[in-house]
PDB file of N, CA and C in Angstrom:
ATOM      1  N   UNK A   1       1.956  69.908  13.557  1.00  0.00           N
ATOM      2  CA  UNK A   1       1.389  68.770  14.250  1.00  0.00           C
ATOM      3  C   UNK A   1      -0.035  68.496  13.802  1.00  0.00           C
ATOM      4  N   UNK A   2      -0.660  69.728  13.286  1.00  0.00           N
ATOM      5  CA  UNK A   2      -2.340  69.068  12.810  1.00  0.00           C
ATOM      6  C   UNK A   2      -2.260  67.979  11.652  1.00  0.00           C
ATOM      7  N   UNK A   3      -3.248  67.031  11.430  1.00  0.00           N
ATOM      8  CA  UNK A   3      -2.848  66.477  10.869  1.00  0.00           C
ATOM      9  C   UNK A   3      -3.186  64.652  11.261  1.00  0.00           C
ATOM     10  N   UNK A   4      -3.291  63.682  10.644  1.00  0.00           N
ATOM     11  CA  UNK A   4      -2.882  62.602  11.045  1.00  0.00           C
ATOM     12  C   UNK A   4      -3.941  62.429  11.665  1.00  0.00           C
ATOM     13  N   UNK A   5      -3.755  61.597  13.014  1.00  0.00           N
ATOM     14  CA  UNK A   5      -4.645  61.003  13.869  1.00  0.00           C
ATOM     15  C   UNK A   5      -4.102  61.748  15.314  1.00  0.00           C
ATOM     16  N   UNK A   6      -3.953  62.873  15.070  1.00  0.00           N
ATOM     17  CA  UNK A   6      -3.503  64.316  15.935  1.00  0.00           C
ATOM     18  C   UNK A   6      -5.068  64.489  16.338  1.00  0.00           C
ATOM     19  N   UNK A   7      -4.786  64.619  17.764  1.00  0.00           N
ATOM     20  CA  UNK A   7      -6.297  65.476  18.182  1.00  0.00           C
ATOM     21  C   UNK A   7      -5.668  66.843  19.019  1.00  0.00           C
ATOM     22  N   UNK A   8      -7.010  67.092  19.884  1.00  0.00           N
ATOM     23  CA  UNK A   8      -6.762  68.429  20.693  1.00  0.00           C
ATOM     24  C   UNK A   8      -7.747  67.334  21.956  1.00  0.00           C
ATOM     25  N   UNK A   9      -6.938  68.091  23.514  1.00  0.00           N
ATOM     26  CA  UNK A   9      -7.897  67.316  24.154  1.00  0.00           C
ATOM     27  C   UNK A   9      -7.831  68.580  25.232  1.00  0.00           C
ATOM     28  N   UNK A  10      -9.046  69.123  25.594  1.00  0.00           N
ATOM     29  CA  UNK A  10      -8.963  70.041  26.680  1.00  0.00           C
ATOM     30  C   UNK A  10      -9.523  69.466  28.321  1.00  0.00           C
ATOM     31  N   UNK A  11      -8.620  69.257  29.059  1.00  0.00           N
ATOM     32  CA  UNK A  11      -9.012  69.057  30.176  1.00  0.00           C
ATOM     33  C   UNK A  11      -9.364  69.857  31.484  1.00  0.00           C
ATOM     34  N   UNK A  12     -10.253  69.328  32.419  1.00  0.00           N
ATOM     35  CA  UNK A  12     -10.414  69.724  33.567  1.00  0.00           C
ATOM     36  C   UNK A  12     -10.352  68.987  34.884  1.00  0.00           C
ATOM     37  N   UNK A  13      -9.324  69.333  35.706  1.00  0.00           N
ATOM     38  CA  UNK A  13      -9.560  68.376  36.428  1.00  0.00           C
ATOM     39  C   UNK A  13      -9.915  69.204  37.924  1.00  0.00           C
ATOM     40  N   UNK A  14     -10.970  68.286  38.582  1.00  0.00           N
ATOM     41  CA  UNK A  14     -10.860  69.016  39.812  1.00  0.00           C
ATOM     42  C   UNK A  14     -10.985  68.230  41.455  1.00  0.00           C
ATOM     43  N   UNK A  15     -10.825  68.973  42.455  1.00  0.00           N
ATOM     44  CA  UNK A  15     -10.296  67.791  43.423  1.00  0.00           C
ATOM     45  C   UNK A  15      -9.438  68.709  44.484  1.00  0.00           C
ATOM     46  N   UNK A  16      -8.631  68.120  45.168  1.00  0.00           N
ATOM     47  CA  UNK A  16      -7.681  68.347  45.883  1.00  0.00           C
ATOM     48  C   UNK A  16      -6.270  68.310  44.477  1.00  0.00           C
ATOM     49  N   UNK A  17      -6.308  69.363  43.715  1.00  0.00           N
ATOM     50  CA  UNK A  17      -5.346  69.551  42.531  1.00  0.00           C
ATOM     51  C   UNK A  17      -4.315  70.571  42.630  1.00  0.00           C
ATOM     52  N   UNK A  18      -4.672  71.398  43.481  1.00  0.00           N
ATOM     53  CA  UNK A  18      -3.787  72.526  43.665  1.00  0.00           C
ATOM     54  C   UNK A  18      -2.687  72.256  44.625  1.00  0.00           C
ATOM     55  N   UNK A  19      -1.422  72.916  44.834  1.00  0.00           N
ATOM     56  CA  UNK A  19      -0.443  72.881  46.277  1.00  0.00           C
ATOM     57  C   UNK A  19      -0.006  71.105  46.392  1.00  0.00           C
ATOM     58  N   UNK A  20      -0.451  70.375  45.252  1.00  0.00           N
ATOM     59  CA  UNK A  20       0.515  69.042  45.143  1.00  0.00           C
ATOM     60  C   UNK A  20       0.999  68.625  43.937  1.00  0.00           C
ATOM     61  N   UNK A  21       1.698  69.538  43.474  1.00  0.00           N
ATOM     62  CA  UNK A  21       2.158  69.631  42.132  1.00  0.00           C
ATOM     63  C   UNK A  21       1.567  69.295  41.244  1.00  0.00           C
ATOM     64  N   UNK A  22       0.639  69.105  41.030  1.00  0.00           N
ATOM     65  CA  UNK A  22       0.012  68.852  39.843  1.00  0.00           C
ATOM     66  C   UNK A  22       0.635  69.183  38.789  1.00  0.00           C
ATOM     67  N   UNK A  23       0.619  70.603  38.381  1.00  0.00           N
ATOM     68  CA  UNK A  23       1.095  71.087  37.126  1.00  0.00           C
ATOM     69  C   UNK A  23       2.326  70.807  36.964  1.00  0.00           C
ATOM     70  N   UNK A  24       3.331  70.618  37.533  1.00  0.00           N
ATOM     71  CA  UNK A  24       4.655  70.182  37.300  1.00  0.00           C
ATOM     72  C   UNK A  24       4.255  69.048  36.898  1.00  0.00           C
ATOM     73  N   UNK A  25       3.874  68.062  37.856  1.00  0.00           N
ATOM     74  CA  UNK A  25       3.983  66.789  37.349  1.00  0.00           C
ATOM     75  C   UNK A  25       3.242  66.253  36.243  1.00  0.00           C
ATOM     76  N   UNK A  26       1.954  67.424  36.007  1.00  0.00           N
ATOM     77  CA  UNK A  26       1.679  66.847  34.157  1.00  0.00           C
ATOM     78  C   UNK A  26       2.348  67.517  33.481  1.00  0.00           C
ATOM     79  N   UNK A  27       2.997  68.747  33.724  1.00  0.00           N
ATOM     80  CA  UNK A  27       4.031  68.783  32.551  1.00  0.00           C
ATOM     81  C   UNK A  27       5.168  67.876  32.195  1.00  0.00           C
ATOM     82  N   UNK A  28       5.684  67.478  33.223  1.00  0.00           N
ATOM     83  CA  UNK A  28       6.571  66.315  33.057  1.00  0.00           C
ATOM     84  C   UNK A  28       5.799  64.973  32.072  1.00  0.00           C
ATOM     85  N   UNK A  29       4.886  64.877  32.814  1.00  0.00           N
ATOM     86  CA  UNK A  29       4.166  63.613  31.916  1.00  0.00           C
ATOM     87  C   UNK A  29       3.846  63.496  30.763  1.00  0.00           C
ATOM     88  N   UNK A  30       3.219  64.685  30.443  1.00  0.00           N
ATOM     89  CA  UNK A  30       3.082  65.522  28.889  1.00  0.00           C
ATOM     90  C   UNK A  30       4.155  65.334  28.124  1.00  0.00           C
ATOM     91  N   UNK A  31       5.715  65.837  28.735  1.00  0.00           N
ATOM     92  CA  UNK A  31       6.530  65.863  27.884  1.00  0.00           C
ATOM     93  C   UNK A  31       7.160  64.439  27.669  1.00  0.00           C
ATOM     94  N   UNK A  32       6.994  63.660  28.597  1.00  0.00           N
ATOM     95  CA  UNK A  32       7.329  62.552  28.399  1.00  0.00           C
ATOM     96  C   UNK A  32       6.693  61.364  27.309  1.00  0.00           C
ATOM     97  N   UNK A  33       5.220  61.762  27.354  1.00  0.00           N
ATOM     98  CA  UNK A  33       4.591  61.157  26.254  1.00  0.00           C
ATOM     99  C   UNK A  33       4.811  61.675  24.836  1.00  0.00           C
ATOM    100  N   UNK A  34       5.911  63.434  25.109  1.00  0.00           N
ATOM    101  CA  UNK A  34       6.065  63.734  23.515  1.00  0.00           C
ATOM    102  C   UNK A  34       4.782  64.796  23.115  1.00  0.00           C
ATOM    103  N   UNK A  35       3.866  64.872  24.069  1.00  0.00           N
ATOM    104  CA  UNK A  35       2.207  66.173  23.742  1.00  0.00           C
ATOM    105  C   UNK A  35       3.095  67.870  23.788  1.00  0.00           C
ATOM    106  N   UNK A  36       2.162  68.707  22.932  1.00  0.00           N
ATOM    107  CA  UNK A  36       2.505  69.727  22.967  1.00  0.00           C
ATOM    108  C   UNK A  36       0.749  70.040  23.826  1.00  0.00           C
ATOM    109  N   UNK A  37       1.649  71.506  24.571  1.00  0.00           N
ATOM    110  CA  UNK A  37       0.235  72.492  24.828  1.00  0.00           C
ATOM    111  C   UNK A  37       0.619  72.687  26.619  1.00  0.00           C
ATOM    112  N   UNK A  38      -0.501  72.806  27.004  1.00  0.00           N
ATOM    113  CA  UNK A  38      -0.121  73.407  28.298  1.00  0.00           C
ATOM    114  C   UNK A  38      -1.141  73.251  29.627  1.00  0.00           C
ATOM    115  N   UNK A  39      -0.687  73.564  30.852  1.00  0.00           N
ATOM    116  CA  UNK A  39      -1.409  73.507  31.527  1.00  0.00           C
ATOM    117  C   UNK A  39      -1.399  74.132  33.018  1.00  0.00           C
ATOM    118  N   UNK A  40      -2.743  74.857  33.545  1.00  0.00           N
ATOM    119  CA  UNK A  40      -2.618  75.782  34.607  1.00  0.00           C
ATOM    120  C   UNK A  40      -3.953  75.598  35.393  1.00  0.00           C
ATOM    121  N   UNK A  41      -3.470  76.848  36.604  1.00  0.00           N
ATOM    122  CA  UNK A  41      -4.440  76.268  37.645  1.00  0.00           C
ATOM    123  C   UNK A  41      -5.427  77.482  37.465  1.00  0.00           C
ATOM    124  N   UNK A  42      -6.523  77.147  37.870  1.00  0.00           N
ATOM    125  CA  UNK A  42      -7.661  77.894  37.652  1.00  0.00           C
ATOM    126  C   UNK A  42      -8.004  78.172  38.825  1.00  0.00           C
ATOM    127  N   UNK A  43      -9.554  79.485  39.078  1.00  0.00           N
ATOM    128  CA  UNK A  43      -9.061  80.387  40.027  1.00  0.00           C
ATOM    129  C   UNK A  43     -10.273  79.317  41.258  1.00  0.00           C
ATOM    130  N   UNK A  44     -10.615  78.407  40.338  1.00  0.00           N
ATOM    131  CA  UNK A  44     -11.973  78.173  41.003  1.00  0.00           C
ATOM    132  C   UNK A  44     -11.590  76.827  41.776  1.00  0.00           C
ATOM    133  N   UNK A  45      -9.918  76.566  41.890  1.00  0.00           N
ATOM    134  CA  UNK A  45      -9.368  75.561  42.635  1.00  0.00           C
ATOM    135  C   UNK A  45      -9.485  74.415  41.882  1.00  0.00           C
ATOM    136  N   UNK A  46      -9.874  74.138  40.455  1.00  0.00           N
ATOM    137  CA  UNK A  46      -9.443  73.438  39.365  1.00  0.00           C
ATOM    138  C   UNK A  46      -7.518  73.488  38.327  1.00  0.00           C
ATOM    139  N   UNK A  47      -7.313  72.489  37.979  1.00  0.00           N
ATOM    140  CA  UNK A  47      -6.248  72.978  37.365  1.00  0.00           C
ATOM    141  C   UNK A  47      -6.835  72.462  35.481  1.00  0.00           C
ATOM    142  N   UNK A  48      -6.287  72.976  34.476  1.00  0.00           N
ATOM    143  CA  UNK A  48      -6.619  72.870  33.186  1.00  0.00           C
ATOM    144  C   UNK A  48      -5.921  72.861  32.207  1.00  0.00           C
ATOM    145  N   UNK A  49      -6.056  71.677  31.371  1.00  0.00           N
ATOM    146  CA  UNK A  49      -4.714  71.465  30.797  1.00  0.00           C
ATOM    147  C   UNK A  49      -4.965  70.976  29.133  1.00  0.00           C
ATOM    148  N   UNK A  50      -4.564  71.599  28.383  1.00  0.00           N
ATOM    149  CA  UNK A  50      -4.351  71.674  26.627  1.00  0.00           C
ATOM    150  C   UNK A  50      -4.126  71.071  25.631  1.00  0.00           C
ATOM    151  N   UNK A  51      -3.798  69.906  25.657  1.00  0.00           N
ATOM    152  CA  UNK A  51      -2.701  69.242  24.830  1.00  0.00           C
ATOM    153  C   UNK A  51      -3.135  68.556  23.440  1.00  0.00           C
ATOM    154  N   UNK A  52      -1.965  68.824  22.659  1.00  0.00           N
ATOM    155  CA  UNK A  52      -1.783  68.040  21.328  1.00  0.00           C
ATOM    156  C   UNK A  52      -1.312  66.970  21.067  1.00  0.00           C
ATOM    157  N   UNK A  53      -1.477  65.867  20.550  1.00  0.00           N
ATOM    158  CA  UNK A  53      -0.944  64.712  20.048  1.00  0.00           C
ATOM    159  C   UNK A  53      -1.863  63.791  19.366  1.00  0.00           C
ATOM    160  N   UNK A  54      -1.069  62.309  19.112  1.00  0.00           N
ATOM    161  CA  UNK A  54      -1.952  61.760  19.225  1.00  0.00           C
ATOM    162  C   UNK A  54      -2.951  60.905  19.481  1.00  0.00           C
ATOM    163  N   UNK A  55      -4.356  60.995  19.280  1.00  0.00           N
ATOM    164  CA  UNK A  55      -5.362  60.893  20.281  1.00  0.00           C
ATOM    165  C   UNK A  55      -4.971  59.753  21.504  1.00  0.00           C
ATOM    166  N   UNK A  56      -4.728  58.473  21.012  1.00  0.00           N
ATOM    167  CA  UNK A  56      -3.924  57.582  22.102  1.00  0.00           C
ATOM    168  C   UNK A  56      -3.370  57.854  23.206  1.00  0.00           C
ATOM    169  N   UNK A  57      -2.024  58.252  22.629  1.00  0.00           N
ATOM    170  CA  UNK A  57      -1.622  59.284  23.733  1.00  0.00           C
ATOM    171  C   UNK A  57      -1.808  60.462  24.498  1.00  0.00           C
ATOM    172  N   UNK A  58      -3.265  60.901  23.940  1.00  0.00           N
ATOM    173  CA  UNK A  58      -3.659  61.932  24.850  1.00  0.00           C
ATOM    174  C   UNK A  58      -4.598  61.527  25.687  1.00  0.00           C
ATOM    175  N   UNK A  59      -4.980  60.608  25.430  1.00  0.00           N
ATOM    176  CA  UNK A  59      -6.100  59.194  26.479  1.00  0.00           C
ATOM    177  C   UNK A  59      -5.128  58.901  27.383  1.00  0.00           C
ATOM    178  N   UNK A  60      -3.626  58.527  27.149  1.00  0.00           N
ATOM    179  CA  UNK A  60      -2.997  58.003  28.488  1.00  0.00           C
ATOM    180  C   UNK A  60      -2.899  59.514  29.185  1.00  0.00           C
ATOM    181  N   UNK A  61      -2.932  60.423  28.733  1.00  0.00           N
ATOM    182  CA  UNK A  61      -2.336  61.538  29.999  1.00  0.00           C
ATOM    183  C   UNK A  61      -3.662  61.906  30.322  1.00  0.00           C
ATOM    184  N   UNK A  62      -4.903  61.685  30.210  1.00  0.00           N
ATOM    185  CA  UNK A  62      -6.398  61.923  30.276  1.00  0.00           C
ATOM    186  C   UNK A  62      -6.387  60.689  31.798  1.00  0.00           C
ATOM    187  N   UNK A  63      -5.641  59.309  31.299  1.00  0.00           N
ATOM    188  CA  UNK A  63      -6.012  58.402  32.741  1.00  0.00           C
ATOM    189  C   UNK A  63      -4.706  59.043  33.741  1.00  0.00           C
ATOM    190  N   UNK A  64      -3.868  59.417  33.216  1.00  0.00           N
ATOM    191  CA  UNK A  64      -3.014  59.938  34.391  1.00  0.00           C
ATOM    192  C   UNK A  64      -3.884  60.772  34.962  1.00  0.00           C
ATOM    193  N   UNK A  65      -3.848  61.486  34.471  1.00  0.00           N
ATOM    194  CA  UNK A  65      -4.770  62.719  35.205  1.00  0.00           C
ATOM    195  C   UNK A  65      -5.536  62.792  36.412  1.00  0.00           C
ATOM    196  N   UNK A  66      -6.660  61.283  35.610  1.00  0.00           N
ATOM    197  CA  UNK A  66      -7.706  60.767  36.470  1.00  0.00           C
ATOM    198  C   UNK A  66      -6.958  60.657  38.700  1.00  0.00           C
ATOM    199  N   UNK A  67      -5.648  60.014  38.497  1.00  0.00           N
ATOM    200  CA  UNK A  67      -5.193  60.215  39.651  1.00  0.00           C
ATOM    201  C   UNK A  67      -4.114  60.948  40.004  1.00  0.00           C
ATOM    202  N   UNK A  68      -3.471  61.623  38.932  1.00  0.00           N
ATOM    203  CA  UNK A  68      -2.366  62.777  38.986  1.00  0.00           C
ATOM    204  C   UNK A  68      -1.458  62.168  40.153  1.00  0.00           C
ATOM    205  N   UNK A  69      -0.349  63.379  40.813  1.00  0.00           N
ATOM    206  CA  UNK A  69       0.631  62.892  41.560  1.00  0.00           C
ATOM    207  C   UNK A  69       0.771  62.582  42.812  1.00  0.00           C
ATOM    208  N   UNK A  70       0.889  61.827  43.633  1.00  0.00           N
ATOM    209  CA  UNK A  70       0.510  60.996  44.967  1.00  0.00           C
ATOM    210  C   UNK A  70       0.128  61.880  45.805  1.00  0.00           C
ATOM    211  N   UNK A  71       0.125  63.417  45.681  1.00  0.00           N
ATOM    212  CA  UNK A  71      -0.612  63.866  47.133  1.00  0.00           C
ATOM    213  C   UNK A  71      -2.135  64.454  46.495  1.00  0.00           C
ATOM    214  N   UNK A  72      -2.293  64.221  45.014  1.00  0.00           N
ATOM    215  CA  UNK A  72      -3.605  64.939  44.641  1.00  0.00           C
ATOM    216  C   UNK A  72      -4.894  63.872  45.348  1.00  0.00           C
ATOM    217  N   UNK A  73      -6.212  64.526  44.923  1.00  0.00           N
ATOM    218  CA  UNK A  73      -7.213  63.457  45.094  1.00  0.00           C
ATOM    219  C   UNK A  73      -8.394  63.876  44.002  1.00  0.00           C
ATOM    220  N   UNK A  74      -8.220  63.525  43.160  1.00  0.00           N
ATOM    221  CA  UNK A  74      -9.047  64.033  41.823  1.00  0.00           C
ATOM    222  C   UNK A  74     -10.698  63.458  41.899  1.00  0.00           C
ATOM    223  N   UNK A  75     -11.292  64.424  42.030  1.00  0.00           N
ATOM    224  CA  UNK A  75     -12.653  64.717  42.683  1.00  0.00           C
ATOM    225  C   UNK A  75     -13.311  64.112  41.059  1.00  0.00           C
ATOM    226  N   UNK A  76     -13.107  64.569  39.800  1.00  0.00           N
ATOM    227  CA  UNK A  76     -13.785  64.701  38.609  1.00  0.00           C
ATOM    228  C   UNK A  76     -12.550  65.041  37.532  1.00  0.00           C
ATOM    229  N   UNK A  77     -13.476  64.525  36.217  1.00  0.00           N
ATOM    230  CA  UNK A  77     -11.840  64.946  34.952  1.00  0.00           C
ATOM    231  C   UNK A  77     -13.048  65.105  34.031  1.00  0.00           C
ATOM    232  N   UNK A  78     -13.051  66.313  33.356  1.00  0.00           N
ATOM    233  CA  UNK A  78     -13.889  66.270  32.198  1.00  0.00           C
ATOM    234  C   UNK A  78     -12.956  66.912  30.953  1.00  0.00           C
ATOM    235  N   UNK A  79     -13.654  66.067  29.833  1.00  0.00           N
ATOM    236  CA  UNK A  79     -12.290  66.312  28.883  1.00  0.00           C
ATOM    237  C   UNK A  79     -13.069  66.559  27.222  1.00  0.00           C
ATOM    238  N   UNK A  80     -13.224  67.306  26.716  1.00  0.00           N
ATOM    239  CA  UNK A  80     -13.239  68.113  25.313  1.00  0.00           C
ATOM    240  C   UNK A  80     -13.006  67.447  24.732  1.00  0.00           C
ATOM    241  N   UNK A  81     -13.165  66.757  23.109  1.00  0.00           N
ATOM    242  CA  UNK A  81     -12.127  66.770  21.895  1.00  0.00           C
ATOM    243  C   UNK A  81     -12.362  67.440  21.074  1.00  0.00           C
ATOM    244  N   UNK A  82     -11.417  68.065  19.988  1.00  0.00           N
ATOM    245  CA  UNK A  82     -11.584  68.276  19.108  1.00  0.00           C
ATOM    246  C   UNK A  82     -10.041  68.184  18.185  1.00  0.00           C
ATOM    247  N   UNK A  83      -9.938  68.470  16.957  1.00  0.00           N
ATOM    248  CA  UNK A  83      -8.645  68.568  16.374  1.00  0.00           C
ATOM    249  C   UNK A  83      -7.704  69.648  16.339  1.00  0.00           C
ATOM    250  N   UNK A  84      -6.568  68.807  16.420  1.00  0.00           N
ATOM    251  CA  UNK A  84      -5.443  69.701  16.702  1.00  0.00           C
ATOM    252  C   UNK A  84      -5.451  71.028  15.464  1.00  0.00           C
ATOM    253  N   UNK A  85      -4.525  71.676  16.533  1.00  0.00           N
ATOM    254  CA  UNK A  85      -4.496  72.774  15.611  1.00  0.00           C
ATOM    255  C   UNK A  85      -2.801  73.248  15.488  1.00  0.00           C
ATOM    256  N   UNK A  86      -1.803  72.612  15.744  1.00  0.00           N
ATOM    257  CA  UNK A  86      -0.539  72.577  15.528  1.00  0.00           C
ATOM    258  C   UNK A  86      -0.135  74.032  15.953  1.00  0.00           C
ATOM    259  N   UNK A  87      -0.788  74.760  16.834  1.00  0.00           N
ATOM    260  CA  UNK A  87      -0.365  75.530  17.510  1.00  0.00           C
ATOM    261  C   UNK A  87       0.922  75.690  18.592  1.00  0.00           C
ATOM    262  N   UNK A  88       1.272  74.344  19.086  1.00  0.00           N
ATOM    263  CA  UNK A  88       2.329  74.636  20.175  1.00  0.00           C
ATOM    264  C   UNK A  88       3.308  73.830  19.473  1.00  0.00           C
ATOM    265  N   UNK A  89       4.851  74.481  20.143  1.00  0.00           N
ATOM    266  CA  UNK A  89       6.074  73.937  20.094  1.00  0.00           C
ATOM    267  C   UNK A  89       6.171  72.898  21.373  1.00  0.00           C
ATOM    268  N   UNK A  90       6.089  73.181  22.056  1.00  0.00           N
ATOM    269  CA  UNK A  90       6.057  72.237  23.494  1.00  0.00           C
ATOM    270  C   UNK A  90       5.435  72.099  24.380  1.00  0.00           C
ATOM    271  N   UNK A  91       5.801  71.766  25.797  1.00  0.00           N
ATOM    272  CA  UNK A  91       4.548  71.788  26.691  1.00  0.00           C
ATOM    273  C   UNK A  91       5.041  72.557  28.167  1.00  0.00           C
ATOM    274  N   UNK A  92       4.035  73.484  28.645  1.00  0.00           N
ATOM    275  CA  UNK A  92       4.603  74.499  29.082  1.00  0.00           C
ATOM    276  C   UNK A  92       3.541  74.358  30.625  1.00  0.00           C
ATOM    277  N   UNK A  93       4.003  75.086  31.564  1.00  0.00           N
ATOM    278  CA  UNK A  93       2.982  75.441  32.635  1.00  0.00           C
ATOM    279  C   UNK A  93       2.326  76.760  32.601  1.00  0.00           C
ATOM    280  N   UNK A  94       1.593  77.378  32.339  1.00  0.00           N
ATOM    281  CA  UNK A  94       1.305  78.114  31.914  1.00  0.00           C
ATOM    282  C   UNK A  94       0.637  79.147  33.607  1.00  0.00           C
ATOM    283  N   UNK A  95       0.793  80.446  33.673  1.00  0.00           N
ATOM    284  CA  UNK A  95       0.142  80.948  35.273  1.00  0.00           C
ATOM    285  C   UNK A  95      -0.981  81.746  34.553  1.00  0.00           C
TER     286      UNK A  95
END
C-alpha cells in the first residue's frame, strides 16, 4: 500500500468516546472506505486510531470521526500525517 498518494493518518479522538461503540463503528467505517490499520481505546478515556489509504479518504474517516456514532460526543480530534508505510492487511480493533 505505500506508495501513490497513500498517506498514514494517526488519530485522536476525545470526548464522551468510550462505552458507545466507537471502535466498532470506525472499524466498520474504515473498512468500508477500503483503509487499512487500526484502532483502540486509550487508558486516558480517549480512543486512537491508525489508518492507511488514500489521503482523501482518510480525511473522510478524519470528518467521521469528528462526530463518530450517535451516542458519542467528540470533545476534540487531533490528527498526525505522515506516509504510509504498507504495514497492514486490514483494519482491526485493536485492545
Amino acid at each position: 500500500m505505500a506508495g501513490g498518494d497513500n498517506a498514514r493518518a494517526h488519530l485522536r479522538i476525545y470526548g464522551q468516546v468510550q462505552g458507545v461503540f466507537f471502535r466498532a463503528s470506525t472499524e466498520s467505517e474504515a473498512r468500508r472506505l477500503g483503509l487499512t490499520g487500526w484502532v483502540r481505546n486509550r487508558p486516558d478515556g480517549s480512543v486512537e486510531v491508525v489508518a492507511e489509504g488514500p489521503k482523501a479518504t482518510l480525511e473522510e474517516l478524519a470528518a467521521w470521526c469528528r462526530h463518530g456514532p450517535p451516542r458519542a460526543q467528540v470533545d476534540r480530534l487531533d490528527v498526525e500525517w505522515s506516509e504510509a508505510s504498507g504495514e497492514f492487511s486490514g483494519f482491526r480493533t485493536s485492545r
